[in-house]
PDB file of N, CA and C in Angstrom:
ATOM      1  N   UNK A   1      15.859 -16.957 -29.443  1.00  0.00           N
ATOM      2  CA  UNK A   1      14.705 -17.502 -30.106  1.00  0.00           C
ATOM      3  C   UNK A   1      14.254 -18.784 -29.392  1.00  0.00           C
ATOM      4  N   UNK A   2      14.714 -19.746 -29.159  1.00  0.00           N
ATOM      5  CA  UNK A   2      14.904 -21.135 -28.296  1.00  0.00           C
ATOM      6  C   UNK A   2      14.183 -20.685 -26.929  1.00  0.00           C
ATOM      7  N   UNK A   3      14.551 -19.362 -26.387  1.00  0.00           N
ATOM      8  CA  UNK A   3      14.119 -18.699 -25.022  1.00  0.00           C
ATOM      9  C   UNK A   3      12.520 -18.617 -24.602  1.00  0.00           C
ATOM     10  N   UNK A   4      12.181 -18.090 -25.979  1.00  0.00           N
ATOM     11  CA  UNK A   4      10.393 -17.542 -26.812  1.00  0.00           C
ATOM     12  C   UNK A   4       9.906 -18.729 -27.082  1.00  0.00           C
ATOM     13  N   UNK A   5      10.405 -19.612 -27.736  1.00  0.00           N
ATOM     14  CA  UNK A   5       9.638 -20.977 -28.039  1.00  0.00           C
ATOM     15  C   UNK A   5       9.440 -21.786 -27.075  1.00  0.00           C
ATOM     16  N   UNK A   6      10.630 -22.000 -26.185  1.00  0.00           N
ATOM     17  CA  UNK A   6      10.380 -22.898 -24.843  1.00  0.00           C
ATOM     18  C   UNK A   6       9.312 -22.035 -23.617  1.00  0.00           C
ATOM     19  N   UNK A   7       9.110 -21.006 -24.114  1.00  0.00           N
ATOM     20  CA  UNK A   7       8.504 -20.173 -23.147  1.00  0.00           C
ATOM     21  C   UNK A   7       6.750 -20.309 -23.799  1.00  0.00           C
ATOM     22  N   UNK A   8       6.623 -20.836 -24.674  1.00  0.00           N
ATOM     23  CA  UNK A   8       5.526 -20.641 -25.196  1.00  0.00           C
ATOM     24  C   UNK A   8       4.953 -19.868 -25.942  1.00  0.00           C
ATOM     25  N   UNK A   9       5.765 -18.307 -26.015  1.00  0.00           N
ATOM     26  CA  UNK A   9       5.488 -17.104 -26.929  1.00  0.00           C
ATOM     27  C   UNK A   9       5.200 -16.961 -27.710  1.00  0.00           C
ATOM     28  N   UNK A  10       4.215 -16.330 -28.323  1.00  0.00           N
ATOM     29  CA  UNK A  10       3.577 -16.273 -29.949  1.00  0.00           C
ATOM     30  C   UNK A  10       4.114 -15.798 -30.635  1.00  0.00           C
ATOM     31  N   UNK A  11       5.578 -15.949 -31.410  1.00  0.00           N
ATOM     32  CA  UNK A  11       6.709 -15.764 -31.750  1.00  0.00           C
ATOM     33  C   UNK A  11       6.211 -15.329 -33.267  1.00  0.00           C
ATOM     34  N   UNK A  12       5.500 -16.082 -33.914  1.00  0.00           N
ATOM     35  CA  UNK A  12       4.684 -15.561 -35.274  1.00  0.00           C
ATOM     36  C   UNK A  12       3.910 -14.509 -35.065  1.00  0.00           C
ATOM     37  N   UNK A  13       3.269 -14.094 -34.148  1.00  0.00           N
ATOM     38  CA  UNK A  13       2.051 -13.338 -34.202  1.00  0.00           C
ATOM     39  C   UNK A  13       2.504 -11.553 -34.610  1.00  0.00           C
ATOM     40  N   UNK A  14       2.058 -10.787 -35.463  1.00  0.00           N
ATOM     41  CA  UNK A  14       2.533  -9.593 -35.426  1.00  0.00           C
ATOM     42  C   UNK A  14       2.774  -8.286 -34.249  1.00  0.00           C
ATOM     43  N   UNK A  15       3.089  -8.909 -32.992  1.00  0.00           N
ATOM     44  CA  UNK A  15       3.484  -8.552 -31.660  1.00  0.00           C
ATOM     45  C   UNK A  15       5.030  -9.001 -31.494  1.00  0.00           C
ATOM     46  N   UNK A  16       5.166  -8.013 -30.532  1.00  0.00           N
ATOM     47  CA  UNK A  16       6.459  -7.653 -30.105  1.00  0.00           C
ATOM     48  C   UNK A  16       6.928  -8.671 -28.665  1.00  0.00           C
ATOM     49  N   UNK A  17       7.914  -9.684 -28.542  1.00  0.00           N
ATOM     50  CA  UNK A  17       7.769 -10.052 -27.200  1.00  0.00           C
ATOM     51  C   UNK A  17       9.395 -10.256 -27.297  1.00  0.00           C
ATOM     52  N   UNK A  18       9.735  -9.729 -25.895  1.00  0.00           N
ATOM     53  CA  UNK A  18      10.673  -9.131 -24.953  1.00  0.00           C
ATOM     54  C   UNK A  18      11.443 -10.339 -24.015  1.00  0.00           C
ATOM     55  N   UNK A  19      12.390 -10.764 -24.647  1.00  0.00           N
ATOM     56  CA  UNK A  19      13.115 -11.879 -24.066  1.00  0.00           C
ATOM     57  C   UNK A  19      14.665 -11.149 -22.493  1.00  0.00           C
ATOM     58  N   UNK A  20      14.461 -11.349 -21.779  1.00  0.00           N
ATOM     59  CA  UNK A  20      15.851 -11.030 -21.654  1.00  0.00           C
ATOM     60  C   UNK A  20      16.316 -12.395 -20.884  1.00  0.00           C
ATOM     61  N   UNK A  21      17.766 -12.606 -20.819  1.00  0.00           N
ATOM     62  CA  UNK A  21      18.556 -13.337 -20.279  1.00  0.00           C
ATOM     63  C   UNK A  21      19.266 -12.775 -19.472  1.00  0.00           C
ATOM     64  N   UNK A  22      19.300 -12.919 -18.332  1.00  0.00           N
ATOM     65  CA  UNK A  22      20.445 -12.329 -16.798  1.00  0.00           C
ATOM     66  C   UNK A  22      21.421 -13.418 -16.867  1.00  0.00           C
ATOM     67  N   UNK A  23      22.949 -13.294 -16.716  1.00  0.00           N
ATOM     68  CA  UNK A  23      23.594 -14.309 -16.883  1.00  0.00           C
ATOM     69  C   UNK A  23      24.609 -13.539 -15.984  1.00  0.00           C
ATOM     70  N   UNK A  24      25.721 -14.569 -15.428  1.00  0.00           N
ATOM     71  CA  UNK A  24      26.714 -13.971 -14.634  1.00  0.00           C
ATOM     72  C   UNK A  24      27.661 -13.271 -14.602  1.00  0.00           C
ATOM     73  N   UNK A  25      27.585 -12.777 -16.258  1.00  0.00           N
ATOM     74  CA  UNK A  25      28.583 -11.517 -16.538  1.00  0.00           C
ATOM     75  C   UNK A  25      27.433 -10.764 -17.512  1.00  0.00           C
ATOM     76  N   UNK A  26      26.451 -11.262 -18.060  1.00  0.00           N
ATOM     77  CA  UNK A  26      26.460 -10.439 -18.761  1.00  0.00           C
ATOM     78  C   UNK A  26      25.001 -10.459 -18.914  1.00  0.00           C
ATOM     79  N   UNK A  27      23.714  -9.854 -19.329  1.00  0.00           N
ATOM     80  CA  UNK A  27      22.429  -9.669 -19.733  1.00  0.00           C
ATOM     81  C   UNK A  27      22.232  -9.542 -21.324  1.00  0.00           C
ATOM     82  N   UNK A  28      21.195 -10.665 -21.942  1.00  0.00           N
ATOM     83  CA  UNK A  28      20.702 -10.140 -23.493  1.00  0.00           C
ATOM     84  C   UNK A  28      19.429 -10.014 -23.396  1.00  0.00           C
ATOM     85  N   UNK A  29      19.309  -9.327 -24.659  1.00  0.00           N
ATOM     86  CA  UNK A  29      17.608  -8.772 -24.678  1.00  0.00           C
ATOM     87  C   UNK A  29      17.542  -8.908 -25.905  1.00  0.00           C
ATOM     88  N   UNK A  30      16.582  -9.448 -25.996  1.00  0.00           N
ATOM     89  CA  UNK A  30      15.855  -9.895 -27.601  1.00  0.00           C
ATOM     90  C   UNK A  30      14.632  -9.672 -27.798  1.00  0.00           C
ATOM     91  N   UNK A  31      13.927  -8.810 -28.847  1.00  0.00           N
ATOM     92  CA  UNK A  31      12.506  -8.330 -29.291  1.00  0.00           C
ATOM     93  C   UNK A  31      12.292  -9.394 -30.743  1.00  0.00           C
ATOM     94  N   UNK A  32      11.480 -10.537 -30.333  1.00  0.00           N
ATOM     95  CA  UNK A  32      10.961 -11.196 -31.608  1.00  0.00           C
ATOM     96  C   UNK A  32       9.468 -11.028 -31.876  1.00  0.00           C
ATOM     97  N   UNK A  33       9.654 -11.089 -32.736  1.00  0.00           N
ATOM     98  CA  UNK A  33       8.094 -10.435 -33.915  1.00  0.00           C
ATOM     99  C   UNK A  33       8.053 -11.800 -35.419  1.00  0.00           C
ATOM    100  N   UNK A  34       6.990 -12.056 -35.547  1.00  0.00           N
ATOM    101  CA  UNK A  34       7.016 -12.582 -37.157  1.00  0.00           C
ATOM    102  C   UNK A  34       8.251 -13.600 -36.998  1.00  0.00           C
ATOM    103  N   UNK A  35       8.763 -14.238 -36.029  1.00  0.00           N
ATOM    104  CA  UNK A  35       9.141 -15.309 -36.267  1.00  0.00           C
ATOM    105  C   UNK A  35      10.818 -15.038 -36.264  1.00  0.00           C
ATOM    106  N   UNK A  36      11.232 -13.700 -36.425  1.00  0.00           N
ATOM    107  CA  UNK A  36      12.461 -13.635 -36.275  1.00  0.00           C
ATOM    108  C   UNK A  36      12.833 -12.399 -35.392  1.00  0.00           C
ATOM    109  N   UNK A  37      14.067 -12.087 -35.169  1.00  0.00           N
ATOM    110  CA  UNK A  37      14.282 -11.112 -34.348  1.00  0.00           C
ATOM    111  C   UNK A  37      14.876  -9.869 -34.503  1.00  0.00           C
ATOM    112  N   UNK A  38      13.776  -8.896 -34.400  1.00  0.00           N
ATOM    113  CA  UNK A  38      13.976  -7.701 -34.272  1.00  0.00           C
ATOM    114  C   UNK A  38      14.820  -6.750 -34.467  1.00  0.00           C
ATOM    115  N   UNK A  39      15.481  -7.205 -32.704  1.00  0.00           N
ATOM    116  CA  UNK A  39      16.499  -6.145 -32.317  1.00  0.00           C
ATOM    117  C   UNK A  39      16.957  -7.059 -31.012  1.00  0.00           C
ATOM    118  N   UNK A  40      18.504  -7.216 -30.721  1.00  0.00           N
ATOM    119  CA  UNK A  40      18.779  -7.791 -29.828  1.00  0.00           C
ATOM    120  C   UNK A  40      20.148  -7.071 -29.872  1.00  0.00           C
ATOM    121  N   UNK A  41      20.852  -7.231 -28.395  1.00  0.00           N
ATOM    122  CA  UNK A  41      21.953  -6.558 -27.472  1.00  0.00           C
ATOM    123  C   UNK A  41      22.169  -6.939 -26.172  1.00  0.00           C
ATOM    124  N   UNK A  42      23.653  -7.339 -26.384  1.00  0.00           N
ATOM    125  CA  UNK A  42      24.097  -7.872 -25.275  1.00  0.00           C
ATOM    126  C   UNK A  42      24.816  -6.701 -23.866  1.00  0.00           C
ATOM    127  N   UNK A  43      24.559  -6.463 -22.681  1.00  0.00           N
ATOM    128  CA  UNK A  43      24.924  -5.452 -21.943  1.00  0.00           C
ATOM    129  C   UNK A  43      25.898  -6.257 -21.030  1.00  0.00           C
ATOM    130  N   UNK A  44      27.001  -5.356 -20.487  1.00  0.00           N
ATOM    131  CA  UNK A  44      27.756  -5.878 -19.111  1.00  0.00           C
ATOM    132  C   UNK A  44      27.333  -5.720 -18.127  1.00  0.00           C
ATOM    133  N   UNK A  45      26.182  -5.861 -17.829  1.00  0.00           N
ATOM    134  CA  UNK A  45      25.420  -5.759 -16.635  1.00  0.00           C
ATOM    135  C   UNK A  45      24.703  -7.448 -16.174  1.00  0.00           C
ATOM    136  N   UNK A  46      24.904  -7.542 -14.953  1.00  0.00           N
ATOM    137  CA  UNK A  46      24.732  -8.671 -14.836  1.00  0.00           C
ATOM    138  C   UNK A  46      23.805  -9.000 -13.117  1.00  0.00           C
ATOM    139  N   UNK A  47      23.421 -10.642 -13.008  1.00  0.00           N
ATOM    140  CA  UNK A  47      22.619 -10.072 -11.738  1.00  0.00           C
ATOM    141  C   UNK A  47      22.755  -9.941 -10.127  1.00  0.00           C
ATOM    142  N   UNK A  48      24.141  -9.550  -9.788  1.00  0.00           N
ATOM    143  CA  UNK A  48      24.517  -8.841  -8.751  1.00  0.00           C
ATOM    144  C   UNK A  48      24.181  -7.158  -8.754  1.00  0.00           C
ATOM    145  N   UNK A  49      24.726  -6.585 -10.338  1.00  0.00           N
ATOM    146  CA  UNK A  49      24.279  -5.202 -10.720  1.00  0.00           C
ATOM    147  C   UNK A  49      22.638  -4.831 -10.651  1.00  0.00           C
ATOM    148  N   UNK A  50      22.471  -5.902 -10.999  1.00  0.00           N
ATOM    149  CA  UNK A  50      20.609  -5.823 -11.266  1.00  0.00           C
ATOM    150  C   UNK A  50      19.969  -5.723  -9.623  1.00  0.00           C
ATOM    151  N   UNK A  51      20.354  -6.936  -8.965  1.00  0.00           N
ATOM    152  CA  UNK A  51      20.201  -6.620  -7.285  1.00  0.00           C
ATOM    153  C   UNK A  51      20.297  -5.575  -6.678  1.00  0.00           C
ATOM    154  N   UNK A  52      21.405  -5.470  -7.210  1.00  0.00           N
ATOM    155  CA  UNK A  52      21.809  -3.405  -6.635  1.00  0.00           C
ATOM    156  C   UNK A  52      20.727  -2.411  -7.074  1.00  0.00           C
ATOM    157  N   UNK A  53      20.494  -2.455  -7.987  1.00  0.00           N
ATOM    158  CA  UNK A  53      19.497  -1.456  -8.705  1.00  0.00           C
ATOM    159  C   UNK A  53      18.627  -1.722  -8.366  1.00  0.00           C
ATOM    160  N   UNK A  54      17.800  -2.742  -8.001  1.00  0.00           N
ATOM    161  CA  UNK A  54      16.550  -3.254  -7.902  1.00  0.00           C
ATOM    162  C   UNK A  54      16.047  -2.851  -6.211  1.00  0.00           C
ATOM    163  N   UNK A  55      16.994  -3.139  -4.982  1.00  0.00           N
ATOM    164  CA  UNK A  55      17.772  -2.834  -4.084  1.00  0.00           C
ATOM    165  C   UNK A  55      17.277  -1.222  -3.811  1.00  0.00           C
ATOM    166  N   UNK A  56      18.265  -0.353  -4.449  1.00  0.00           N
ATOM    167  CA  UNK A  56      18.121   1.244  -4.700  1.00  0.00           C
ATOM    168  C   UNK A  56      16.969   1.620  -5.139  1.00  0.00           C
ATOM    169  N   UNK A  57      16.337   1.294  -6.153  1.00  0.00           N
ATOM    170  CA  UNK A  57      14.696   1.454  -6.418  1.00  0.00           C
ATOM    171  C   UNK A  57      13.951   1.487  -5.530  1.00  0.00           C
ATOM    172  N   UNK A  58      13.728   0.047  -4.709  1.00  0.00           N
ATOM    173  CA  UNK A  58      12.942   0.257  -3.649  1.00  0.00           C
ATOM    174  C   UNK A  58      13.066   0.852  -2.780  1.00  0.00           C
ATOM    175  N   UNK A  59      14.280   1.198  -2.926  1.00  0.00           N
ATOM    176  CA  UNK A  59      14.747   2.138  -1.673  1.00  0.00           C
ATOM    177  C   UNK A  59      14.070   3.948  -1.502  1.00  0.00           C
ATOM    178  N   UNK A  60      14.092   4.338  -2.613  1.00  0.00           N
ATOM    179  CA  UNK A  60      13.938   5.482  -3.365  1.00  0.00           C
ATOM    180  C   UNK A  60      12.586   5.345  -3.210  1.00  0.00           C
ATOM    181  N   UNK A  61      12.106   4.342  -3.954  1.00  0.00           N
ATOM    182  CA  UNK A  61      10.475   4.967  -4.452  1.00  0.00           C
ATOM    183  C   UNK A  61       9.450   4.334  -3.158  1.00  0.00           C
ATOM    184  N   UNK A  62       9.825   3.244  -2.277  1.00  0.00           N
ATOM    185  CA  UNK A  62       9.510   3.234  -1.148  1.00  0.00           C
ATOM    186  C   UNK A  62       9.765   3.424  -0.031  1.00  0.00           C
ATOM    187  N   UNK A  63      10.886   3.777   0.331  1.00  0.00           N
ATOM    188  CA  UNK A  63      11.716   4.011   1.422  1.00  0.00           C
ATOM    189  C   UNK A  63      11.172   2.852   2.582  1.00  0.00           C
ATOM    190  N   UNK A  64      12.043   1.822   1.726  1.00  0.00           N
ATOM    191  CA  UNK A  64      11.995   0.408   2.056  1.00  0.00           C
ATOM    192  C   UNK A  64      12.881  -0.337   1.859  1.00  0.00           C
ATOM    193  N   UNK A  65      13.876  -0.678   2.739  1.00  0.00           N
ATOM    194  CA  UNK A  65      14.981  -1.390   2.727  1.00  0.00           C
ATOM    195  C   UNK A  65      14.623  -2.887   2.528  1.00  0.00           C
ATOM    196  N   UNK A  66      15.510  -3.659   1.445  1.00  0.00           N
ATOM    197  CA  UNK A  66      15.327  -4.889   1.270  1.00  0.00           C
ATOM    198  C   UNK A  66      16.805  -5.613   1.105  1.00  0.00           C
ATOM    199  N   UNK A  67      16.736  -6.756   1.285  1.00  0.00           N
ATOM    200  CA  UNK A  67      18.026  -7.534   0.990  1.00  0.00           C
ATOM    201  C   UNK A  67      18.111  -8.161  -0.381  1.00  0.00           C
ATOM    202  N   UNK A  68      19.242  -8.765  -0.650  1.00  0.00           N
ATOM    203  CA  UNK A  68      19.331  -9.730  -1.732  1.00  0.00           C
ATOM    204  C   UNK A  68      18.509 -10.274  -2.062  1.00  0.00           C
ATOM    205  N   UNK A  69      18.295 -11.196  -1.330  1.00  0.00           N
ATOM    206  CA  UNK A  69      17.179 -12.400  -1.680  1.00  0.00           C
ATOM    207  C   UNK A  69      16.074 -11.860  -2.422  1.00  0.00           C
ATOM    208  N   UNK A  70      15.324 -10.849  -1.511  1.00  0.00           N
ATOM    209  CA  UNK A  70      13.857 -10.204  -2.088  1.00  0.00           C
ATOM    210  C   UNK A  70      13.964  -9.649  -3.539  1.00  0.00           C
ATOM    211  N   UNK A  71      15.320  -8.768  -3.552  1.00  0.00           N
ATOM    212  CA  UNK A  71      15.478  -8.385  -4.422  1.00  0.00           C
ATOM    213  C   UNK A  71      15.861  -9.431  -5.973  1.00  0.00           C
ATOM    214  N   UNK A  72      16.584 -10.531  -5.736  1.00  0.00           N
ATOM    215  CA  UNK A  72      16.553 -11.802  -6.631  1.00  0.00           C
ATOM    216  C   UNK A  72      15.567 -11.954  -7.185  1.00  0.00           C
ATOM    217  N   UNK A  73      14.306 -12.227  -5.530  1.00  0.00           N
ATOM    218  CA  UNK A  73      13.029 -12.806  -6.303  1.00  0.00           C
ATOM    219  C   UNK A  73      12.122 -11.559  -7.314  1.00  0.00           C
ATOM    220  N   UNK A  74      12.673 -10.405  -7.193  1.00  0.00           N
ATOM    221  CA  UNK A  74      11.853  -9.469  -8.264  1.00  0.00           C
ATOM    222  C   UNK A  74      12.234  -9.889  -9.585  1.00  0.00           C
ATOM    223  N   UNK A  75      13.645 -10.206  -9.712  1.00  0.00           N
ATOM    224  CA  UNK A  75      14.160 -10.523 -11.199  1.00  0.00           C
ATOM    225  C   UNK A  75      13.497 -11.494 -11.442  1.00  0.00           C
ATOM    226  N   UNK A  76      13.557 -12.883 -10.988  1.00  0.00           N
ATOM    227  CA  UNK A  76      12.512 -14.235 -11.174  1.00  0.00           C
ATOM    228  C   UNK A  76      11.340 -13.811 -11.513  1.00  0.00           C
ATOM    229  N   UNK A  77      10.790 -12.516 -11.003  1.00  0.00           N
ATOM    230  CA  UNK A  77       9.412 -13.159 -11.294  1.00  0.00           C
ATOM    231  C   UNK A  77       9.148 -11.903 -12.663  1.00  0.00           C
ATOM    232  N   UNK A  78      10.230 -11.182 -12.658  1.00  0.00           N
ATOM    233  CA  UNK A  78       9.564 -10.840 -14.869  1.00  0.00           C
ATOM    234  C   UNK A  78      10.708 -11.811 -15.706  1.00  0.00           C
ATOM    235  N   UNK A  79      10.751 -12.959 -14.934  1.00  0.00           N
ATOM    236  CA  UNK A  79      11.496 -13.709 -16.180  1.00  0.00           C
ATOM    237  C   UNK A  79      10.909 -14.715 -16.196  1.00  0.00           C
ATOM    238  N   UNK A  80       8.963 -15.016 -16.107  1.00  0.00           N
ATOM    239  CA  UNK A  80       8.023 -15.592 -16.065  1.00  0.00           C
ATOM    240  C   UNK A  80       8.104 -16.462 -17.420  1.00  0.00           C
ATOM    241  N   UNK A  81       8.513 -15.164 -18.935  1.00  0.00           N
ATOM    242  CA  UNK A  81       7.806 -15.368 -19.926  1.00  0.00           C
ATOM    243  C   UNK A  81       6.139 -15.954 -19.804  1.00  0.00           C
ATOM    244  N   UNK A  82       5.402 -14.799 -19.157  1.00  0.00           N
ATOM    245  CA  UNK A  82       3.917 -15.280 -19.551  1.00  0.00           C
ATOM    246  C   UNK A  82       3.357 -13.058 -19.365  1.00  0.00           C
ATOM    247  N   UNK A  83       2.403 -13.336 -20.079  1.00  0.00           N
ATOM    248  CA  UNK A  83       1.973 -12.172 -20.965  1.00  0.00           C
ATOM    249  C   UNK A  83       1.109 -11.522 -18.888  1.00  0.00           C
ATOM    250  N   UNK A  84       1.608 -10.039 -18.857  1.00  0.00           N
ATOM    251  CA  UNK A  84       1.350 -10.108 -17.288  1.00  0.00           C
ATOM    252  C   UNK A  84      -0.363 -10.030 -16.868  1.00  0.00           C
ATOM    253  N   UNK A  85      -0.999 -10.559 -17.679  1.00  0.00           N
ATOM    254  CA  UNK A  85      -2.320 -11.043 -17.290  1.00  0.00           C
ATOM    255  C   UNK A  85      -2.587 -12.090 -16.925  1.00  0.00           C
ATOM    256  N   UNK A  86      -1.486 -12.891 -16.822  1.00  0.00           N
ATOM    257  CA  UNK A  86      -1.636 -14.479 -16.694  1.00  0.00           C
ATOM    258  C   UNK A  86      -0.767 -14.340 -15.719  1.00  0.00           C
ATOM    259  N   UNK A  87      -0.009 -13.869 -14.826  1.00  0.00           N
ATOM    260  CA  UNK A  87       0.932 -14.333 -13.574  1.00  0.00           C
ATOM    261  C   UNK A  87       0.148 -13.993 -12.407  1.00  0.00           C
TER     262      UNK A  87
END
């Protein structure tokens, strides 16, 4: 909740907004609506796993090899918190 508010999110509004946290063991995801939250779950996936995947994706759907780094900066940039008309 702290995540949505410091982010600016319209945390009251009857919309759905999509928090996640990447952390070094572990990822949460939180859906707040109306001021409280939803639905939230913590996964063992974390962002070396996420690199990998992110990594393999591009690999697959572009047949485009990338490294770490690039792949980092994909996670950074949907952990904007801003609505994707504004990034």
């Amino acid at each position: 909740m702290a995540a949505a508010i410091g982010a600016g999110l319209p945390i009251t509004d009857p919309t759905g907004n999509m928090i996640v946290d990447i952390g070094g063991g572990t990822t949460d995801v939180a859906v707040i609506s109306l001021a409280g939250i939803v639905y939230s779950r913590s996964v063992r996936v974390a962002g070396n796993e996420m690199d990998d995947a992110i990594i393999q994706y591009i690999k697959r759907k572009y047949n485009l090899l990338i490294g770490r780094a690039p792949a980092e900066q994909c996670e950074y940039g949907d952990r904007l918190g801003l609505p994707l008309d504004e990034r």
